[in-house]
Structure formats: C-alpha cells, structure tokens
PDB file of N, CA and C in Angstrom:
ATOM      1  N   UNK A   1      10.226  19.734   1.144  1.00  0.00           N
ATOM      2  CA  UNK A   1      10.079  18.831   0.033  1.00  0.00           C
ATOM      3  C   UNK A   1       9.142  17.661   0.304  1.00  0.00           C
ATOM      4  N   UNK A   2       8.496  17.948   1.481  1.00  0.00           N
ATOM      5  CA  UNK A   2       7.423  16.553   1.867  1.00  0.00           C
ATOM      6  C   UNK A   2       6.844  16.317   0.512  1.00  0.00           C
ATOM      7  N   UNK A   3       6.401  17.327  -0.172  1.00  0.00           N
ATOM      8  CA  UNK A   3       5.247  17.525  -1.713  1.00  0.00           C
ATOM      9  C   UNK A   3       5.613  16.867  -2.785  1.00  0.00           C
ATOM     10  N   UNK A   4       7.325  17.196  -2.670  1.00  0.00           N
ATOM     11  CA  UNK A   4       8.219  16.560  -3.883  1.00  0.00           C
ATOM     12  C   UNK A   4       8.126  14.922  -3.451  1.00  0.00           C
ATOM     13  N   UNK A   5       7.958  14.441  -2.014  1.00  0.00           N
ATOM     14  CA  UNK A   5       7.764  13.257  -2.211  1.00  0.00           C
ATOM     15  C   UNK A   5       7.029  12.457  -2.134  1.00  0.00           C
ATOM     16  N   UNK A   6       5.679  12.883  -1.958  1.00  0.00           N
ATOM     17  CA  UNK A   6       4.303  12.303  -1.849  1.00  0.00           C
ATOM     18  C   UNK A   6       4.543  12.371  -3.450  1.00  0.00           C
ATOM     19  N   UNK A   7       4.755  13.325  -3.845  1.00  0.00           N
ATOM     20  CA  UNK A   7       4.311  12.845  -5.701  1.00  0.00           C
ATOM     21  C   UNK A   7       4.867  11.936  -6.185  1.00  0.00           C
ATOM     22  N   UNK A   8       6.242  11.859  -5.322  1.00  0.00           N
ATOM     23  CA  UNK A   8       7.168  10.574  -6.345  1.00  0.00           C
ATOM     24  C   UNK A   8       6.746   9.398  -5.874  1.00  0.00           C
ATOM     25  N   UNK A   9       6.415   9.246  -4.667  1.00  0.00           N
ATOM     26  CA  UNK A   9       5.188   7.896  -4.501  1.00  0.00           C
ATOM     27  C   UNK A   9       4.355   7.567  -4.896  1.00  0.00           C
ATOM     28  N   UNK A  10       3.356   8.780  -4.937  1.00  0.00           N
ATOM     29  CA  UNK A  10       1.963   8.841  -5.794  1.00  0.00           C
ATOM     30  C   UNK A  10       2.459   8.521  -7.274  1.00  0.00           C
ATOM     31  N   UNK A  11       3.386   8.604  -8.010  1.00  0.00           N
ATOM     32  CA  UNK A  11       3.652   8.491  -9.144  1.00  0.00           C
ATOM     33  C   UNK A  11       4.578   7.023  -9.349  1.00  0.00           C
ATOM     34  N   UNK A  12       5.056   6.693  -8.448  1.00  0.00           N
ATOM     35  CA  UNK A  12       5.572   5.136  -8.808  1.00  0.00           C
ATOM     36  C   UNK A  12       4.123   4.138  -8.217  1.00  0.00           C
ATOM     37  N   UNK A  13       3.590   4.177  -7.424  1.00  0.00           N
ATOM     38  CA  UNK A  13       2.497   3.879  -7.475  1.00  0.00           C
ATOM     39  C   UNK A  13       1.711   3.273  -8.173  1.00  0.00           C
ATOM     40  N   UNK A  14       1.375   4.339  -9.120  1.00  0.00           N
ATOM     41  CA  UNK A  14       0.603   4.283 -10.578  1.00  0.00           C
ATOM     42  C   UNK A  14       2.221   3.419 -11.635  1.00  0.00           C
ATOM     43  N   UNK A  15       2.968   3.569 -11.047  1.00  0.00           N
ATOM     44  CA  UNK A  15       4.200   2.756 -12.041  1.00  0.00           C
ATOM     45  C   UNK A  15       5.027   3.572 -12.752  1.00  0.00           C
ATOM     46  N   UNK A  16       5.047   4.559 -12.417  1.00  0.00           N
ATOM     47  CA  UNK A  16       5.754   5.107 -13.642  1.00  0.00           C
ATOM     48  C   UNK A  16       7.633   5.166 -12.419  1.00  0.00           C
ATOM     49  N   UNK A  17       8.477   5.445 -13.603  1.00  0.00           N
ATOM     50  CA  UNK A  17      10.003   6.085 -12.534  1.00  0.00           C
ATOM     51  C   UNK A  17       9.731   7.062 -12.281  1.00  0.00           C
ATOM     52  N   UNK A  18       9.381   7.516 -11.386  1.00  0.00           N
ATOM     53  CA  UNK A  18      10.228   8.806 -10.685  1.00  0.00           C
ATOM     54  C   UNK A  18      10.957   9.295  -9.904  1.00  0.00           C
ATOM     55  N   UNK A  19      11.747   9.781  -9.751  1.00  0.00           N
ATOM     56  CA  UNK A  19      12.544  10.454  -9.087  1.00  0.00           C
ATOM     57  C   UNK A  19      13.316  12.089  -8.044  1.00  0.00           C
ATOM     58  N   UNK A  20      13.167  12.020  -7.302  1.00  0.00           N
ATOM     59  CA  UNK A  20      13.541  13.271  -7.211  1.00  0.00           C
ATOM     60  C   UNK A  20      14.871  14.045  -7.243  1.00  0.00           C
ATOM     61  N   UNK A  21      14.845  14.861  -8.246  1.00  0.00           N
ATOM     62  CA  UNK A  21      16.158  15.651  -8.798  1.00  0.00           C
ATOM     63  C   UNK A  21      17.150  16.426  -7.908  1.00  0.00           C
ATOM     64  N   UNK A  22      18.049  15.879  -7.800  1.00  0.00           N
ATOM     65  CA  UNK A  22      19.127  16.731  -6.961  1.00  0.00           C
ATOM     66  C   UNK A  22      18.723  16.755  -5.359  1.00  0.00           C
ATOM     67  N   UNK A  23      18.676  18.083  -5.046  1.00  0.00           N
ATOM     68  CA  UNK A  23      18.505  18.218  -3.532  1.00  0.00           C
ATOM     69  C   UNK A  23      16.880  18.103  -4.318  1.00  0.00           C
ATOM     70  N   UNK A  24      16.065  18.332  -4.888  1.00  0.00           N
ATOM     71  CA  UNK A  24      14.534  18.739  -4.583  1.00  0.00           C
ATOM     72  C   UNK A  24      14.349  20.445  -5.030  1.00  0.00           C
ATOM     73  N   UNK A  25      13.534  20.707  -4.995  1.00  0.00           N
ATOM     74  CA  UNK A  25      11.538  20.252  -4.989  1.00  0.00           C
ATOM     75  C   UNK A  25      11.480  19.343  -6.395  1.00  0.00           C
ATOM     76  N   UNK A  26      12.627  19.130  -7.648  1.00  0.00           N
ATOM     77  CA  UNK A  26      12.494  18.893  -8.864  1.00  0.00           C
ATOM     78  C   UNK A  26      12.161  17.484  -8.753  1.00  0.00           C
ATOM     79  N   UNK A  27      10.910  16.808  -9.709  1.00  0.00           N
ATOM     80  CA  UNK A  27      10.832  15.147  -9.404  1.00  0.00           C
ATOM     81  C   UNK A  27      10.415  15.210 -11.198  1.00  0.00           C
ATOM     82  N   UNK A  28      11.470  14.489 -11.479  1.00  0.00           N
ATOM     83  CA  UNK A  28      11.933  13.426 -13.370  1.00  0.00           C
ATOM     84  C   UNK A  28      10.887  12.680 -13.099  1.00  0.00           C
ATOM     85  N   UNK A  29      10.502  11.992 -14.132  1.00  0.00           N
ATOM     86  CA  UNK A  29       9.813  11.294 -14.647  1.00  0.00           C
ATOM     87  C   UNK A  29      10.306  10.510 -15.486  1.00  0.00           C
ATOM     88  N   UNK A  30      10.176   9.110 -15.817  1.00  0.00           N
ATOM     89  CA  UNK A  30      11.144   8.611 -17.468  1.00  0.00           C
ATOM     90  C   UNK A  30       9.749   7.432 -17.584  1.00  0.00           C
ATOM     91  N   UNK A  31       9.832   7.689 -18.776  1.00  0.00           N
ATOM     92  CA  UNK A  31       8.725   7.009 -19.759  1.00  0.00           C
ATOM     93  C   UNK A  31       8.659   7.180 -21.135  1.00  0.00           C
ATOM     94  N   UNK A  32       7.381   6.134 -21.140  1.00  0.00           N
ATOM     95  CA  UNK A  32       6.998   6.428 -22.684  1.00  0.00           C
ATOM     96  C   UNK A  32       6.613   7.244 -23.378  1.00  0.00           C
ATOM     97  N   UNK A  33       6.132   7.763 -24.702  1.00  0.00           N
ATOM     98  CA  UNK A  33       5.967   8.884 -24.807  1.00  0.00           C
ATOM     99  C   UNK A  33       4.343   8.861 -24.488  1.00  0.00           C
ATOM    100  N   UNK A  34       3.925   7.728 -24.856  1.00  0.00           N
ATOM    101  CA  UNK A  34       2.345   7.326 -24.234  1.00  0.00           C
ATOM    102  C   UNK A  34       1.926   7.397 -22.955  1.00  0.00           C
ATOM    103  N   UNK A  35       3.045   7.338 -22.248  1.00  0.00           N
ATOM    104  CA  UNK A  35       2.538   7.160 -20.580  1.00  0.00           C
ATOM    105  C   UNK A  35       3.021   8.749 -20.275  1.00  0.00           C
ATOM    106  N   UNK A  36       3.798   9.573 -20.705  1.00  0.00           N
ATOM    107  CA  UNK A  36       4.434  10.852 -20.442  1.00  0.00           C
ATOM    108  C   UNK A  36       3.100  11.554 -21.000  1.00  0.00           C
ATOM    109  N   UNK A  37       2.113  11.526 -22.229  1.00  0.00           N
ATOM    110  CA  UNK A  37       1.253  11.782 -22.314  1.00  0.00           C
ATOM    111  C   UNK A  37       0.052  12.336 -21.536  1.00  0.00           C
ATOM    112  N   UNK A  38      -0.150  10.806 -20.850  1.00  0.00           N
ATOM    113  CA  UNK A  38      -1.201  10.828 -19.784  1.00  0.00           C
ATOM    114  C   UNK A  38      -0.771  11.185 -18.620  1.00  0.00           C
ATOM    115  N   UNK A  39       0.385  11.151 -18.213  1.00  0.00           N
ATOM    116  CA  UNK A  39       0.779  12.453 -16.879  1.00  0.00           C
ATOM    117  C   UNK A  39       0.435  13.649 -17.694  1.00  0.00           C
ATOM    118  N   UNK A  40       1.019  14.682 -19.131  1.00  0.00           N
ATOM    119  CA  UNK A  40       0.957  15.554 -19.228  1.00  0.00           C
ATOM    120  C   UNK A  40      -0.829  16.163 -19.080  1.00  0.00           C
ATOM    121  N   UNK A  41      -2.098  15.083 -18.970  1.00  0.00           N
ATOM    122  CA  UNK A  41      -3.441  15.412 -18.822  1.00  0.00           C
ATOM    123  C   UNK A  41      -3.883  15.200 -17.393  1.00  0.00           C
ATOM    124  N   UNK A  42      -2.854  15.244 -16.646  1.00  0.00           N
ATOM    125  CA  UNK A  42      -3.033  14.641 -14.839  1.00  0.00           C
ATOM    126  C   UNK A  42      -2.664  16.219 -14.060  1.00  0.00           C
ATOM    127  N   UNK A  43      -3.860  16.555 -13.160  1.00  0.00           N
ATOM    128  CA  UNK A  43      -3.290  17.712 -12.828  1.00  0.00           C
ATOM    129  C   UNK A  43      -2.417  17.386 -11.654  1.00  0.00           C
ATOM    130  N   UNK A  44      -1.256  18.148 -11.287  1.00  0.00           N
ATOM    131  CA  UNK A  44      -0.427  18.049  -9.764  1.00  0.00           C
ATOM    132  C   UNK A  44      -0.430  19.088  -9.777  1.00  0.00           C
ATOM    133  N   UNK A  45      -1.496  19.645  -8.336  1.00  0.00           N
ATOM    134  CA  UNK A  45      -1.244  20.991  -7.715  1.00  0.00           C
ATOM    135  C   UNK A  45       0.065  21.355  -7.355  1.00  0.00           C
ATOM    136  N   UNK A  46       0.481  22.101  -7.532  1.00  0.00           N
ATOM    137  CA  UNK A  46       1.641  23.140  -6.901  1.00  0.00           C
ATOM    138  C   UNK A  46       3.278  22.420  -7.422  1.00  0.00           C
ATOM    139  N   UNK A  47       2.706  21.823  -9.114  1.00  0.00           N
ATOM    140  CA  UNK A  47       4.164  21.476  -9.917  1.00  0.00           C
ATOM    141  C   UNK A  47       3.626  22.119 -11.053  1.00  0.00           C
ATOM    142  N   UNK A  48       4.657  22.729 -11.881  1.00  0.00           N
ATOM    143  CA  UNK A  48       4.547  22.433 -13.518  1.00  0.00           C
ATOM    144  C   UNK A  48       5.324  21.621 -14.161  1.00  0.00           C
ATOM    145  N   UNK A  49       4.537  21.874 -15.071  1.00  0.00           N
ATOM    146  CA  UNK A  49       5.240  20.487 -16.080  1.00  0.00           C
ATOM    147  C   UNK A  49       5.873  20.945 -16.994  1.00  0.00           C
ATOM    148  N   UNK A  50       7.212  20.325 -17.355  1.00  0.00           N
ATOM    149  CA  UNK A  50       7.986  20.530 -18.856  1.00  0.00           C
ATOM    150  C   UNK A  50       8.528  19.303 -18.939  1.00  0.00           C
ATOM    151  N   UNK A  51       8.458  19.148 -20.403  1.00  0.00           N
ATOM    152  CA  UNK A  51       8.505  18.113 -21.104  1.00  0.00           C
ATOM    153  C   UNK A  51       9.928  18.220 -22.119  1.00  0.00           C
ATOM    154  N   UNK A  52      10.924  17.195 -21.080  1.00  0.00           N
ATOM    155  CA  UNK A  52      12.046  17.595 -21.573  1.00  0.00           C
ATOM    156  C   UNK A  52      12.616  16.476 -22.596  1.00  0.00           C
ATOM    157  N   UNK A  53      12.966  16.248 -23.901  1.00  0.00           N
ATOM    158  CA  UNK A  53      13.640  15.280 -24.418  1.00  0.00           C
ATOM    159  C   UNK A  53      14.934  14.675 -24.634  1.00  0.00           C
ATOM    160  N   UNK A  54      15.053  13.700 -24.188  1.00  0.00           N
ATOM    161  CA  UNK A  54      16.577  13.219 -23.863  1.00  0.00           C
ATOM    162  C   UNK A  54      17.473  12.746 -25.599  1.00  0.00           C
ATOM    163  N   UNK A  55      18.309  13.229 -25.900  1.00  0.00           N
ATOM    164  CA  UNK A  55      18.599  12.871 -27.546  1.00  0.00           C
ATOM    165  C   UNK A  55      19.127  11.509 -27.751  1.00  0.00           C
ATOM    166  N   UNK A  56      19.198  11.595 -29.076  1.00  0.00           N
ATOM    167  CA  UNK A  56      18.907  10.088 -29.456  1.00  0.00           C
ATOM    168  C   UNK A  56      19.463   8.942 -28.687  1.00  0.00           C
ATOM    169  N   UNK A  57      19.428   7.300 -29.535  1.00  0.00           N
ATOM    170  CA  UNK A  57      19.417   6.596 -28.441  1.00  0.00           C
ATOM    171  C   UNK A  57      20.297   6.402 -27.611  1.00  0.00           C
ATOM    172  N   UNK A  58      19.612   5.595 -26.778  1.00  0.00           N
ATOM    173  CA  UNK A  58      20.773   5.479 -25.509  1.00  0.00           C
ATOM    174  C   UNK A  58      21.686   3.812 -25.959  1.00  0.00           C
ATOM    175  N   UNK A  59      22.309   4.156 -25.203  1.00  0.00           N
ATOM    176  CA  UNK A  59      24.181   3.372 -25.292  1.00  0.00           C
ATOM    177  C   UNK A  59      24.432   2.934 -23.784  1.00  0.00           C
ATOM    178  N   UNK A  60      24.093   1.571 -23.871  1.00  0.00           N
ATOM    179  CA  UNK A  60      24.983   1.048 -22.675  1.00  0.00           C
ATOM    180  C   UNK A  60      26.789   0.775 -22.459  1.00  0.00           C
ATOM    181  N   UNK A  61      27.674   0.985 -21.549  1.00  0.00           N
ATOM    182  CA  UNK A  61      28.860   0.602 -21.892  1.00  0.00           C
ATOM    183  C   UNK A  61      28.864  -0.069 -20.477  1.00  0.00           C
ATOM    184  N   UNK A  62      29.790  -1.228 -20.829  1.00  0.00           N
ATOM    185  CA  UNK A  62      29.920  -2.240 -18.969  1.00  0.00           C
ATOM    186  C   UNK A  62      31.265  -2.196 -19.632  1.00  0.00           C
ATOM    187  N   UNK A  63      32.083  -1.846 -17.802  1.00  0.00           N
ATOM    188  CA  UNK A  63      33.321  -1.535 -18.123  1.00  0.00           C
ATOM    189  C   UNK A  63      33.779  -2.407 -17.038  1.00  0.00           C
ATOM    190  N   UNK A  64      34.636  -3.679 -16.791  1.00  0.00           N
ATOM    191  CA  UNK A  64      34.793  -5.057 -16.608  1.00  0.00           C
ATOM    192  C   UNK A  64      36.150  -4.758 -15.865  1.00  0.00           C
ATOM    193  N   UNK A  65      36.485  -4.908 -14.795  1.00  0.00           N
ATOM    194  CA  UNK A  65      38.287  -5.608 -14.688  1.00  0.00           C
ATOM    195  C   UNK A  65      38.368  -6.491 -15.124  1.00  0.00           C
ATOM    196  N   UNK A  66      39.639  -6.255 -15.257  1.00  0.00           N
ATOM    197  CA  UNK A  66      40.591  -7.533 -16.216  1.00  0.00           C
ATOM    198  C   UNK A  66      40.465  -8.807 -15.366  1.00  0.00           C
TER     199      UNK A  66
END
C-alpha cells in the first residue's frame, strides 16, 4: 500500500481530505463537487476512479454526560 499512500499525501497536499479506506489499497476523497471535478480530470496511474454520492444532508448529533 506504499501507492495508496503517496496518493493520500500527494492529495492532501494539493488540500483536498483524503483518506485511506479500511485496511487499503482504497483512498476516499471528500469534497466539493467542484474540487471532486478536477480530481475526476487528474490522471492517478494504477487507481480508478468512482464517484460515489453520500445522501442527503448531513446531521450532526453531540451526545453530552449529564
């Protein structure tokens, strides 16, 4: 997974989140749909890309002791 993590450097780098998924080789991405864009026109040898959408919005909950 050295590959999976040169990209997730190379890719926070440039700023974006990334992450690598689980055990690996898988590395998320979270962004805009503008900045998810311009990765989708960026080549990375030896990944493909899918473009997954997370459903509607998100919901914070903070759960406090008493």
């Amino acid at each position: 997974m050295p590959e999976s993590a040169r990209l997730v450097a190379d890719l926070r780098a440039r700023g974006h989140a990334a992450i690598i998924s689980g055990a690996g080789p898988t590395v998320v991405v979270l962004g805009t749909e503008e900045m998810l864009d311009e990765l989708a026109r960026t080549p990375f040898q030896g990944f493909d890309r899918r473009l997954l959408h997370v459903g509607g919005p998100a919901h914070i909950v903070s759960i406090c002791e008493d």
